[in-house]
Protein backbone atom coordinates (compact mmCIF):
# COMPACT_ATOMS: atom_id res chain seq x y z
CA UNK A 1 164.57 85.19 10.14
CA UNK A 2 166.26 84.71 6.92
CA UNK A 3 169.33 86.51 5.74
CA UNK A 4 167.28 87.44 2.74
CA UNK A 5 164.13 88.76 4.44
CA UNK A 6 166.36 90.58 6.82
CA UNK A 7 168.55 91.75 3.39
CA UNK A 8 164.65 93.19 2.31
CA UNK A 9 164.06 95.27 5.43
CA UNK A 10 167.07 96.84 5.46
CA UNK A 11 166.86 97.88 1.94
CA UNK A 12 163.51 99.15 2.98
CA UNK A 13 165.03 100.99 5.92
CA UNK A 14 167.61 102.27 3.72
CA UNK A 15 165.08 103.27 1.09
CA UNK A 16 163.00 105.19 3.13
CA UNK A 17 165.95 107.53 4.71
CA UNK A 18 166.99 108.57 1.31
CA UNK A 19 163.32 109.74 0.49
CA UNK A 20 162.96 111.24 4.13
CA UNK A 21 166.00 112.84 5.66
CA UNK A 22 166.22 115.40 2.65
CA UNK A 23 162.39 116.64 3.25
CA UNK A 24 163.64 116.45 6.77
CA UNK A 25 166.37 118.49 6.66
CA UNK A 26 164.65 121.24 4.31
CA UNK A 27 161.71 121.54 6.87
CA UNK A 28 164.30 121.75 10.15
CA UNK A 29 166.21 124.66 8.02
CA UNK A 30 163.67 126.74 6.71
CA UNK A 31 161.50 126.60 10.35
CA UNK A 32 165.19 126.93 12.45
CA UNK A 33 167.77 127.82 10.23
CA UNK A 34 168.16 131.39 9.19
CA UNK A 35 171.62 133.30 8.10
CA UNK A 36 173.59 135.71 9.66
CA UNK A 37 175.51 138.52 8.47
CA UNK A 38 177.37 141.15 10.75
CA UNK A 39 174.99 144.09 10.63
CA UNK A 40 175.28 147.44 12.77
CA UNK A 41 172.74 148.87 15.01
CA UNK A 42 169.83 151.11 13.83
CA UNK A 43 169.88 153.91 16.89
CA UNK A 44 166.92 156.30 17.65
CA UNK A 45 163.16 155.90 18.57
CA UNK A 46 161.67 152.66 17.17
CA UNK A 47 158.21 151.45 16.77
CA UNK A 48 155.86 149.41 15.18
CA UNK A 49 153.48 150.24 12.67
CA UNK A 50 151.08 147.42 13.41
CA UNK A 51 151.67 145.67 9.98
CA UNK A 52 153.40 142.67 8.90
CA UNK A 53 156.10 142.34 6.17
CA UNK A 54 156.87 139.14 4.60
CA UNK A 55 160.40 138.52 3.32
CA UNK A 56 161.75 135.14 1.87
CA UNK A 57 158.73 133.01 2.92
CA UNK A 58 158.51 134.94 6.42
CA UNK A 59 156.04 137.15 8.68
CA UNK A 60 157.42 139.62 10.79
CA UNK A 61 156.30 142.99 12.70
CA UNK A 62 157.26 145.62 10.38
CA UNK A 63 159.26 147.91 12.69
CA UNK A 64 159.33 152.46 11.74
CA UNK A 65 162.71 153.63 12.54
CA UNK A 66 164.45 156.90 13.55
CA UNK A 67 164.82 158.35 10.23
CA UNK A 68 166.24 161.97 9.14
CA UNK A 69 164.28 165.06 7.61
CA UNK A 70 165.96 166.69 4.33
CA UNK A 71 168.05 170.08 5.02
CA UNK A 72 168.79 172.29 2.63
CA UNK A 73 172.46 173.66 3.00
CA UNK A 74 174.96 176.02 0.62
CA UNK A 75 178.24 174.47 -0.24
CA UNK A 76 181.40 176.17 0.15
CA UNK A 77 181.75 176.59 -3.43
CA UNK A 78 177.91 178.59 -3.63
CA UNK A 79 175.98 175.48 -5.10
CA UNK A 80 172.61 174.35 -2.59
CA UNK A 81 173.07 170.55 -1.30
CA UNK A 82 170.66 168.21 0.26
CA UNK A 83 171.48 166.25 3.13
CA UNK A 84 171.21 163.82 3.67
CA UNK A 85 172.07 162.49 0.06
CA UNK A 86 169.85 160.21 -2.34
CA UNK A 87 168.42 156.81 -1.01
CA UNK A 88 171.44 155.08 -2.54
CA UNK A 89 174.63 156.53 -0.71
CA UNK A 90 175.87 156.29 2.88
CA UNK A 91 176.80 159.19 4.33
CA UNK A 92 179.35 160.18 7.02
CA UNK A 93 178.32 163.46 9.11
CA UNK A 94 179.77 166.15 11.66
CA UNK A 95 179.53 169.35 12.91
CA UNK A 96 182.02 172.22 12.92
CA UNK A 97 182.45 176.12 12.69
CA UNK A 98 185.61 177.98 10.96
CA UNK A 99 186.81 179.97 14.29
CA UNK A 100 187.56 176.76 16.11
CA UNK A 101 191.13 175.96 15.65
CA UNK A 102 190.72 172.07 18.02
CA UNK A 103 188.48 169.90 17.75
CA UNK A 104 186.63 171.38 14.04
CA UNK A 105 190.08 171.28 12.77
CA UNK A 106 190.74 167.53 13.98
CA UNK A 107 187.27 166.56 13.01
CA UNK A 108 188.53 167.86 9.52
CA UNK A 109 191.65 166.22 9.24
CA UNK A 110 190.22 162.90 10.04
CA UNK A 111 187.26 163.79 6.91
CA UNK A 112 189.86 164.44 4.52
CA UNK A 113 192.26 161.12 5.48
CA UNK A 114 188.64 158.79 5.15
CA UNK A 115 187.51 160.70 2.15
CA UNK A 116 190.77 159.99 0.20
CA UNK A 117 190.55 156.22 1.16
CA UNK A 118 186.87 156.62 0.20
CA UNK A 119 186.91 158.18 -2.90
CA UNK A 120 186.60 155.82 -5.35
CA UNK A 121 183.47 153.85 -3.74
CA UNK A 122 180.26 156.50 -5.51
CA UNK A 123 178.53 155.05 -2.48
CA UNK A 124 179.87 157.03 0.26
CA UNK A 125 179.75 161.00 0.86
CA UNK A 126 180.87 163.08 3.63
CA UNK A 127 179.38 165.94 5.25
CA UNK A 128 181.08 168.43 7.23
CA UNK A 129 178.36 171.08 8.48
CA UNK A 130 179.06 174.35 9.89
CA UNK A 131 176.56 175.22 13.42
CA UNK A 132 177.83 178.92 13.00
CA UNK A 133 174.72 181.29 11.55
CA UNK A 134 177.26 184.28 10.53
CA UNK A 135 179.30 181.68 8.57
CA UNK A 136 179.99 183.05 5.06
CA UNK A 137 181.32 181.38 1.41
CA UNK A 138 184.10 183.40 1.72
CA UNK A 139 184.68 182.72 5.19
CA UNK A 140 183.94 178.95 4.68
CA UNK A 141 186.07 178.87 1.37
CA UNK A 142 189.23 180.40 3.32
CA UNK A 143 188.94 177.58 5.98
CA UNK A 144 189.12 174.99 2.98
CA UNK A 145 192.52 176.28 1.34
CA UNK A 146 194.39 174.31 4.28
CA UNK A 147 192.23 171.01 3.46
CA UNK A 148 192.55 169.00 0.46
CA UNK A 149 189.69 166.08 -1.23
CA UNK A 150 187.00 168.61 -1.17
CA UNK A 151 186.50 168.89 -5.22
CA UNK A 152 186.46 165.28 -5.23
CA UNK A 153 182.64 165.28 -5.07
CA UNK A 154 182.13 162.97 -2.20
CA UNK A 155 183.38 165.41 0.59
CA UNK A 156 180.45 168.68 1.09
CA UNK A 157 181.63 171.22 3.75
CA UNK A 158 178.55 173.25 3.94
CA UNK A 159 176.81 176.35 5.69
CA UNK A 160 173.41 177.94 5.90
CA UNK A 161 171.19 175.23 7.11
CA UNK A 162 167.42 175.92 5.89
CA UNK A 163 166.31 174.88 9.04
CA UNK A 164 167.81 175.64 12.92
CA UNK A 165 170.71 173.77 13.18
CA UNK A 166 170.81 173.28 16.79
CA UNK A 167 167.42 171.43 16.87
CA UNK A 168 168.21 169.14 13.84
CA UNK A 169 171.10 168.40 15.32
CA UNK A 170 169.71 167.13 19.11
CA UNK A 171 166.95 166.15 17.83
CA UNK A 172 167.29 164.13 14.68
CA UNK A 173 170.93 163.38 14.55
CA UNK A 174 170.95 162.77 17.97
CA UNK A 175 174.34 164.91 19.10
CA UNK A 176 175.11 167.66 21.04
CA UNK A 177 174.96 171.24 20.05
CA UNK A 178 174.05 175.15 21.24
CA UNK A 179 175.61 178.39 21.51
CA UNK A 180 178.19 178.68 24.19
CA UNK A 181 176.36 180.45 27.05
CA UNK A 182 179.46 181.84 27.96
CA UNK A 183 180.43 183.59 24.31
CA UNK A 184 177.80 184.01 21.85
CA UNK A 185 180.91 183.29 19.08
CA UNK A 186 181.61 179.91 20.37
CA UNK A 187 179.80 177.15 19.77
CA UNK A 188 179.51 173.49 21.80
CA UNK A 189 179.33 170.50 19.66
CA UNK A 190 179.81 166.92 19.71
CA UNK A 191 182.74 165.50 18.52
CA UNK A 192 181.28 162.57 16.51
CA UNK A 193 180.68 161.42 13.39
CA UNK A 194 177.29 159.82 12.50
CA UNK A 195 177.02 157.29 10.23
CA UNK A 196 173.27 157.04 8.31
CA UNK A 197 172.25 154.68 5.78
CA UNK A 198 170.63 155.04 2.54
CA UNK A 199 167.33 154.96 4.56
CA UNK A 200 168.31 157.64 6.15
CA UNK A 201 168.86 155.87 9.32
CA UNK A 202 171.83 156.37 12.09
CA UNK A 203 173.91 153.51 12.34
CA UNK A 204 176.78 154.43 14.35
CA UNK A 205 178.29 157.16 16.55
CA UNK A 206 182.08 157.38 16.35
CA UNK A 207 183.92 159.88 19.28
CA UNK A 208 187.06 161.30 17.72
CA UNK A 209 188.09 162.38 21.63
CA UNK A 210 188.63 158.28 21.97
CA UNK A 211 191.28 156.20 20.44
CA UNK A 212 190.69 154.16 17.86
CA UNK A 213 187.28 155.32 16.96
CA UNK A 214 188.38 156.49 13.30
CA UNK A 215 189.72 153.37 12.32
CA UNK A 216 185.94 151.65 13.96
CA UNK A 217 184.43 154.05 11.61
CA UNK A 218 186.32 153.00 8.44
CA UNK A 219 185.53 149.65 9.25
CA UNK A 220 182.29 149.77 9.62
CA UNK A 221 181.37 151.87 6.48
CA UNK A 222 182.52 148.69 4.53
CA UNK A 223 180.14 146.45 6.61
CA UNK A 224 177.24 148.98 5.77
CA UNK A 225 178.41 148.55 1.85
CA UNK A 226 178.05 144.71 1.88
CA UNK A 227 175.00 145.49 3.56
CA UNK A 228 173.62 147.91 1.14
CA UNK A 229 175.12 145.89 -1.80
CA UNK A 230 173.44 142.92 -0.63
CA UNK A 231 169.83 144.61 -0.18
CA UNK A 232 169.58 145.92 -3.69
CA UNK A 233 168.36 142.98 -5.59
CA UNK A 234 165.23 142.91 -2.98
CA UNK A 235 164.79 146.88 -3.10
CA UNK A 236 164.81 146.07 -7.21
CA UNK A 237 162.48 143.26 -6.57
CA UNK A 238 159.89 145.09 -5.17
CA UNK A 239 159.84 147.31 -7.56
């Protein structure tokens, strides 16, 4: 064989990679490529709805989450709030009462250090809700002299659920909580934040009784703003 016949085939050779690889490659990476992001966990019941959602050129199962009911509550200044907030904030959540001088009052201190680092960002509230029915504004607005952040809009400490408290509580954000059975005035509780989305979904659980929990907490309310911020052009485009 020539060196000029073989000096053809190879051009051919080349000549047909250059056309082929690319369609190649964009075929391999749209059937096995895919990106990842860090993303937290959606907790509660899950199921699906029997439908399919396409996003980005893609089928899959469109999945119903674990999401929470509205309550009605009375801030401690006397205005009514909604929790959780509007479909575009992430909001931090815990339970307390004004008689208990531990763990509320931790739970409290730990709001008011996150809410000042927070308070810029108009994409992140905090609720602190009282579980005690004889809870007052006057009672609730004594409790607050000793705490400071609360009139910067983002932090609610609120009473006077529209609903029972108890029940909402075990039963849609998943924590503990009931009247002491051994003193009526007392009051059990979890000692957790819960973090929901702006779909009103739970996305973490953070135990203030264990080290280091706080600072998991701050740290992942950042990765559930990239998340959010990243998800808005597609909620937009849908639209």
């Amino acid at each position: 064989m020539s060196n000029r016949t073989q000096g053809r085939k190879s051009k051919i050779i080349l000549l047909a990679l250059i056309l082929l690889v690319p369609g190649f490659l964009y075929i391999a990476v749209n059937r096995l490529g895919s990106n990842h992001y860090v993303s937290l966990p959606v907790f509660g019941e899950k199921k699906l709805s029997g439908e399919m959602k396409r996003n980005w050129g893609r089928e899959y199962p469109d999945t119903i989450f674990h999401t929470l009911d509205t309550l009605i509550f009375t801030n401690f200044d006397g205005k009514p709030v909604a929790f959780p907030a509007s479909d575009t904030t992430i909001n931090i959540v815990h339970l307390f009462y004004s008689k208990d001088a531990s763990f509320s009052r931790l739970m409290m201190e730990n709001v008011q250090s996150l809410s000042d680092r927070f308070q810029e960002n108009p994409l992140i509230n905090f609720y602190s809700i009282s579980v005690d029915p004889s809870e007052s504004q006057s009672s609730l607005r004594s409790f607050t002299k000793t705490f400071k952040g609360l009139d910067n809009g983002h932090w609610k400490m609120v009473f006077g659920a529209s609903s029972d408290i108890f029940s909402y509580a075990r039963e849609q954000l998943l924590i503990d909580a009931m009247v002491d059975p051994t003193d009526s005035a007392r009051f059990l509780i979890a000692n957790q934040f819960v973090l929901v989305d702006s779909k009103r979904r739970i996305r973490g659980f953070y135990d203030i009784s264990q080290k280091g929990e706080v600072d998991r907490l701050e740290d992942e309310v950042k990765l559930l703003v990239v998340e959010e911020i990243r998800n808005r052009p597609a909620k937009i485009a849908q639209k």
